[in-house]
N, C-alpha and C. Protein backbone atom coordinates (compact mmCIF):
# COMPACT_ATOMS: atom_id res chain seq x y z
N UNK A 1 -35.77 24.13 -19.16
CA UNK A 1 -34.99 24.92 -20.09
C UNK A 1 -34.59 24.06 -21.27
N UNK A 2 -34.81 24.76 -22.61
CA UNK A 2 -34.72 23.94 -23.17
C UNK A 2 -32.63 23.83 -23.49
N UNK A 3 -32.15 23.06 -24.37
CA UNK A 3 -30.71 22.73 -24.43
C UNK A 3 -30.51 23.88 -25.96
N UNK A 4 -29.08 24.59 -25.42
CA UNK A 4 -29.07 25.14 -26.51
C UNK A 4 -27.31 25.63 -26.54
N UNK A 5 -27.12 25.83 -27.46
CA UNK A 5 -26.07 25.61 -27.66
C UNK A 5 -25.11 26.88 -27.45
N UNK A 6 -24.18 27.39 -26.87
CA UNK A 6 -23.00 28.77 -26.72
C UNK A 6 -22.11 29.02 -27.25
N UNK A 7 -21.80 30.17 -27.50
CA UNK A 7 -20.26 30.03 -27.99
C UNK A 7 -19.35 30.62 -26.88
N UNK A 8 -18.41 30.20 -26.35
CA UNK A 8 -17.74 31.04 -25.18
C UNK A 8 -15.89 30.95 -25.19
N UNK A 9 -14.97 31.20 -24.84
CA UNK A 9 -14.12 31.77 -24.93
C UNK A 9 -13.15 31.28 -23.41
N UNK A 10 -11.87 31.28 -23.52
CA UNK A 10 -11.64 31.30 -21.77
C UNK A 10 -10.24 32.95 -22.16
N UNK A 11 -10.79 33.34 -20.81
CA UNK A 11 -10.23 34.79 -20.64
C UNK A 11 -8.57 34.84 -20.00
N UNK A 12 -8.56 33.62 -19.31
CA UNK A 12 -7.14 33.61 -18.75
C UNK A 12 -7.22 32.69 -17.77
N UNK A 13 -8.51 33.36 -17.15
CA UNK A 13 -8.81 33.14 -15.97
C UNK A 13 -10.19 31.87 -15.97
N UNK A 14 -11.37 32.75 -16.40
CA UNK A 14 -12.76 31.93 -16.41
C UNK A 14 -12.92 31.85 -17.76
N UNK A 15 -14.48 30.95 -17.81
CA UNK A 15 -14.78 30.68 -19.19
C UNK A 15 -16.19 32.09 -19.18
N UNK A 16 -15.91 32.78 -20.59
CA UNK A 16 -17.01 34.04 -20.70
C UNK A 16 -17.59 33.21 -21.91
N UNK A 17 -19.36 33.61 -21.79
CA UNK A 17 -20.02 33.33 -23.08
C UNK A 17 -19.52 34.69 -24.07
N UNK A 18 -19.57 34.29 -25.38
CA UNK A 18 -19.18 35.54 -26.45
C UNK A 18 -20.42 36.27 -25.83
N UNK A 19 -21.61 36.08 -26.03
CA UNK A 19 -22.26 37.40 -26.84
C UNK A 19 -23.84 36.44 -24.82
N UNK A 20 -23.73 37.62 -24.56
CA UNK A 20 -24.67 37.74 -23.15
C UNK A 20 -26.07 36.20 -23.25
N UNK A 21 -26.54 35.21 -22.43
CA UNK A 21 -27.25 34.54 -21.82
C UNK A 21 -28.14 34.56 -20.68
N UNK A 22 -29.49 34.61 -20.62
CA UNK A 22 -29.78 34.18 -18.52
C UNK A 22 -29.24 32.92 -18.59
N UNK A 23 -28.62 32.38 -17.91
CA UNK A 23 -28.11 31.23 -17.13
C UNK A 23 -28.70 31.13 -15.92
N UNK A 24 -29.87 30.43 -15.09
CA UNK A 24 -30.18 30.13 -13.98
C UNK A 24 -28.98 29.54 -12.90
N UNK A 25 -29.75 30.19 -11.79
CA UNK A 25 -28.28 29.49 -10.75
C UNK A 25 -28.07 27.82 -10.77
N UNK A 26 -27.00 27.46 -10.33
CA UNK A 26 -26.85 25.97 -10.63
C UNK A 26 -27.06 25.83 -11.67
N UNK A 27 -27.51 26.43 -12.89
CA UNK A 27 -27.47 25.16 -14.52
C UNK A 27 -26.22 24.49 -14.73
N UNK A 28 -27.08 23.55 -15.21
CA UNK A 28 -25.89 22.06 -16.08
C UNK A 28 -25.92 22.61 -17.11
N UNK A 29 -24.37 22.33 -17.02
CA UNK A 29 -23.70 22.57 -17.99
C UNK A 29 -22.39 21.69 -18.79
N UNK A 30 -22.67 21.38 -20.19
CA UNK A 30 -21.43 20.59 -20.88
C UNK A 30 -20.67 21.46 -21.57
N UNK A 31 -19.25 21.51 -21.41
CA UNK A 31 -18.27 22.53 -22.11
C UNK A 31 -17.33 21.52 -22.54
N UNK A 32 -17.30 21.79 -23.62
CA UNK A 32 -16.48 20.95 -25.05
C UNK A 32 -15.54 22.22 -25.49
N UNK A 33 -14.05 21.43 -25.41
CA UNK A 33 -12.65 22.06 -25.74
C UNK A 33 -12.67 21.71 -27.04
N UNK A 34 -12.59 22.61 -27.97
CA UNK A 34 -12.09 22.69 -29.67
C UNK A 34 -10.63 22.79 -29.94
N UNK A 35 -10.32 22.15 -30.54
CA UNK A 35 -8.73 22.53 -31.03
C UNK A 35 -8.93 23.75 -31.35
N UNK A 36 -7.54 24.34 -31.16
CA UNK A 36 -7.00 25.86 -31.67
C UNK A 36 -6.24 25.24 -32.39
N UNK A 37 -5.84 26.23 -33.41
CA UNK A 37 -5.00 25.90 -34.43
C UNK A 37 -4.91 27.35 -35.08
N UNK A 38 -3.26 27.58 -35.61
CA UNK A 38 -3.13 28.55 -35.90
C UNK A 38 -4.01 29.53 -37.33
N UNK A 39 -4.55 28.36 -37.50
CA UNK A 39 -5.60 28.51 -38.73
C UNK A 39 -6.56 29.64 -38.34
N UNK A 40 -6.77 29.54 -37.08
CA UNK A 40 -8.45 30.18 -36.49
C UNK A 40 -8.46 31.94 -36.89
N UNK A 41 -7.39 32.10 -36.64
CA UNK A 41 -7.28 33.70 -37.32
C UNK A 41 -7.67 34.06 -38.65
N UNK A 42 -7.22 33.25 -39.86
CA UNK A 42 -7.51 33.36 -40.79
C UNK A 42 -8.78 32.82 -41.41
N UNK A 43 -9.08 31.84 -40.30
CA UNK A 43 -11.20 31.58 -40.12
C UNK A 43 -11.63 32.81 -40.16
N UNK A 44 -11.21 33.17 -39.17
CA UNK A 44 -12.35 34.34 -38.71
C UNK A 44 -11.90 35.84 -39.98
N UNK A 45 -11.10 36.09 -40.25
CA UNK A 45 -10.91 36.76 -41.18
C UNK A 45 -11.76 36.46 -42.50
N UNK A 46 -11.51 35.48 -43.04
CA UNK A 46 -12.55 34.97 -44.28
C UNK A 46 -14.07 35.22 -43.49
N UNK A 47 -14.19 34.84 -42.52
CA UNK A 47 -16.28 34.95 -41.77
C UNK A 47 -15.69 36.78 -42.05
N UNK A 48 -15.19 37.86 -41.55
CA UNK A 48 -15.24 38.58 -41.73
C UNK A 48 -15.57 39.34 -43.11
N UNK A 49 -14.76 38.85 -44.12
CA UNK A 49 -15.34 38.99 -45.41
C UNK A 49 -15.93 38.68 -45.85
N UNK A 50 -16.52 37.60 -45.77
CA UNK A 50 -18.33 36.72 -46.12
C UNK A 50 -19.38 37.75 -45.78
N UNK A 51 -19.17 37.99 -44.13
CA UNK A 51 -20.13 39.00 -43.52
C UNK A 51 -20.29 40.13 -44.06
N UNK A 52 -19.26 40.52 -43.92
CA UNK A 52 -19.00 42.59 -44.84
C UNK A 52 -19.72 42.45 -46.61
N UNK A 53 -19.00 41.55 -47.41
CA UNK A 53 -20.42 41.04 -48.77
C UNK A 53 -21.26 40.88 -48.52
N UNK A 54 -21.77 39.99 -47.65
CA UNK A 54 -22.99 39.74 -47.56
C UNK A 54 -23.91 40.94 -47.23
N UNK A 55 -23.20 41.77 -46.34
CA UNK A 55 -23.94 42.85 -45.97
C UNK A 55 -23.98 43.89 -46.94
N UNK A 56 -23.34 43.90 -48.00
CA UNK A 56 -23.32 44.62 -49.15
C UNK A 56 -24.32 44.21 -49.76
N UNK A 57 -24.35 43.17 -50.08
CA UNK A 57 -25.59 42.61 -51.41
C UNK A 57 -26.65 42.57 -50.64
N UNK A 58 -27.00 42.90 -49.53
CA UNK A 58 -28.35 42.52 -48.69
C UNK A 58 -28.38 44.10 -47.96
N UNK A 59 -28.32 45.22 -48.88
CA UNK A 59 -28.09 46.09 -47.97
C UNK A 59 -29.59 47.02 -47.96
N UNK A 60 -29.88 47.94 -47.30
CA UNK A 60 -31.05 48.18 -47.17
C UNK A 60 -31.60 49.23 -48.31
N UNK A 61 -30.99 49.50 -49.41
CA UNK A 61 -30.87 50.20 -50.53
C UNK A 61 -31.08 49.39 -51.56
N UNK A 62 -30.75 48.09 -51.05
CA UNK A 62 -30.80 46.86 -52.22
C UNK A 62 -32.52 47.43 -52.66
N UNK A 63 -32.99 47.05 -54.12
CA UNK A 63 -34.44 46.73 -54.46
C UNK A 63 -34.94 45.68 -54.06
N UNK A 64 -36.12 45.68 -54.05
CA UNK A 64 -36.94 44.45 -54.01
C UNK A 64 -37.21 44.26 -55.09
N UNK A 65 -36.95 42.59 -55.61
CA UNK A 65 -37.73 42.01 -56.91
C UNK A 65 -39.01 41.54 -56.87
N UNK A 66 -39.94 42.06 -57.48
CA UNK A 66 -41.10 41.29 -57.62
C UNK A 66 -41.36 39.91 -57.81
N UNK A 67 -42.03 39.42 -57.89
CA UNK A 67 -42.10 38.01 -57.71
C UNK A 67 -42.27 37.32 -59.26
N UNK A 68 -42.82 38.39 -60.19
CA UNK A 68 -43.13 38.12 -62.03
C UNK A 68 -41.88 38.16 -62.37
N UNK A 69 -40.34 39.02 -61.70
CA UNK A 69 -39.17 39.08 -62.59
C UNK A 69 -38.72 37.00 -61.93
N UNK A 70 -39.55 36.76 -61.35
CA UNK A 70 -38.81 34.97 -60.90
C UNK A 70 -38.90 33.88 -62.04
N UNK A 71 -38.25 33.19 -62.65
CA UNK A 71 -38.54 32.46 -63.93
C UNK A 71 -38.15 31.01 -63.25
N UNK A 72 -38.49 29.72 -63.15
CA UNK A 72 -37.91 28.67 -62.93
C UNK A 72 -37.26 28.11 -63.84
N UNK A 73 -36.64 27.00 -63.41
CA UNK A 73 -35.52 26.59 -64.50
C UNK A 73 -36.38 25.58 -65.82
N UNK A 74 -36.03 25.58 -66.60
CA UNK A 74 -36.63 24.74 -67.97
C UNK A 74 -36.15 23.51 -67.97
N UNK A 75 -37.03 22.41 -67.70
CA UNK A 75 -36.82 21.02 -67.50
C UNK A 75 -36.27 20.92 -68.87
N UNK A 76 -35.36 19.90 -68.72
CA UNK A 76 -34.74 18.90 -70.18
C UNK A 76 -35.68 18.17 -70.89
């Protein structure tokens, strides 16, 4: 298997991966504690608004540009 990296959470109780994995029985495993900090709310709020733009300007209504409207930049 190759090594790859999770994001996971602890519930109260156990540690849950965010978003579903196969995990084979017995895998090794390294779990690294991140500081919390009261900051993390307002992380994830800003990723929230990055995401929601982003998904605006990339939306499936957006046009496609042809590749002739592409100009490179003009050397000095």
């Amino acid at each position: 298997m190759k090594t790859v990296t999770l994001t996971a959470h602890v519930n109260g109780d156990a540690i849950e991966l965010d978003e579903p994995f196969p995990l084979p029985r017995d895998a090794r495993l390294l779990v690294t504690v991140l500081p919390g900090s009261a900051g993390d709310s307002e992380a994830h709020a800003w990723y929230g608004l990055s995401k929601a733009g982003l998904a605006r300007a990339y939306a499936e209504d957006e046009p496609d540009y042809p590749a002739t409207m592409l100009r490179s930049r003009a050397e000095p």
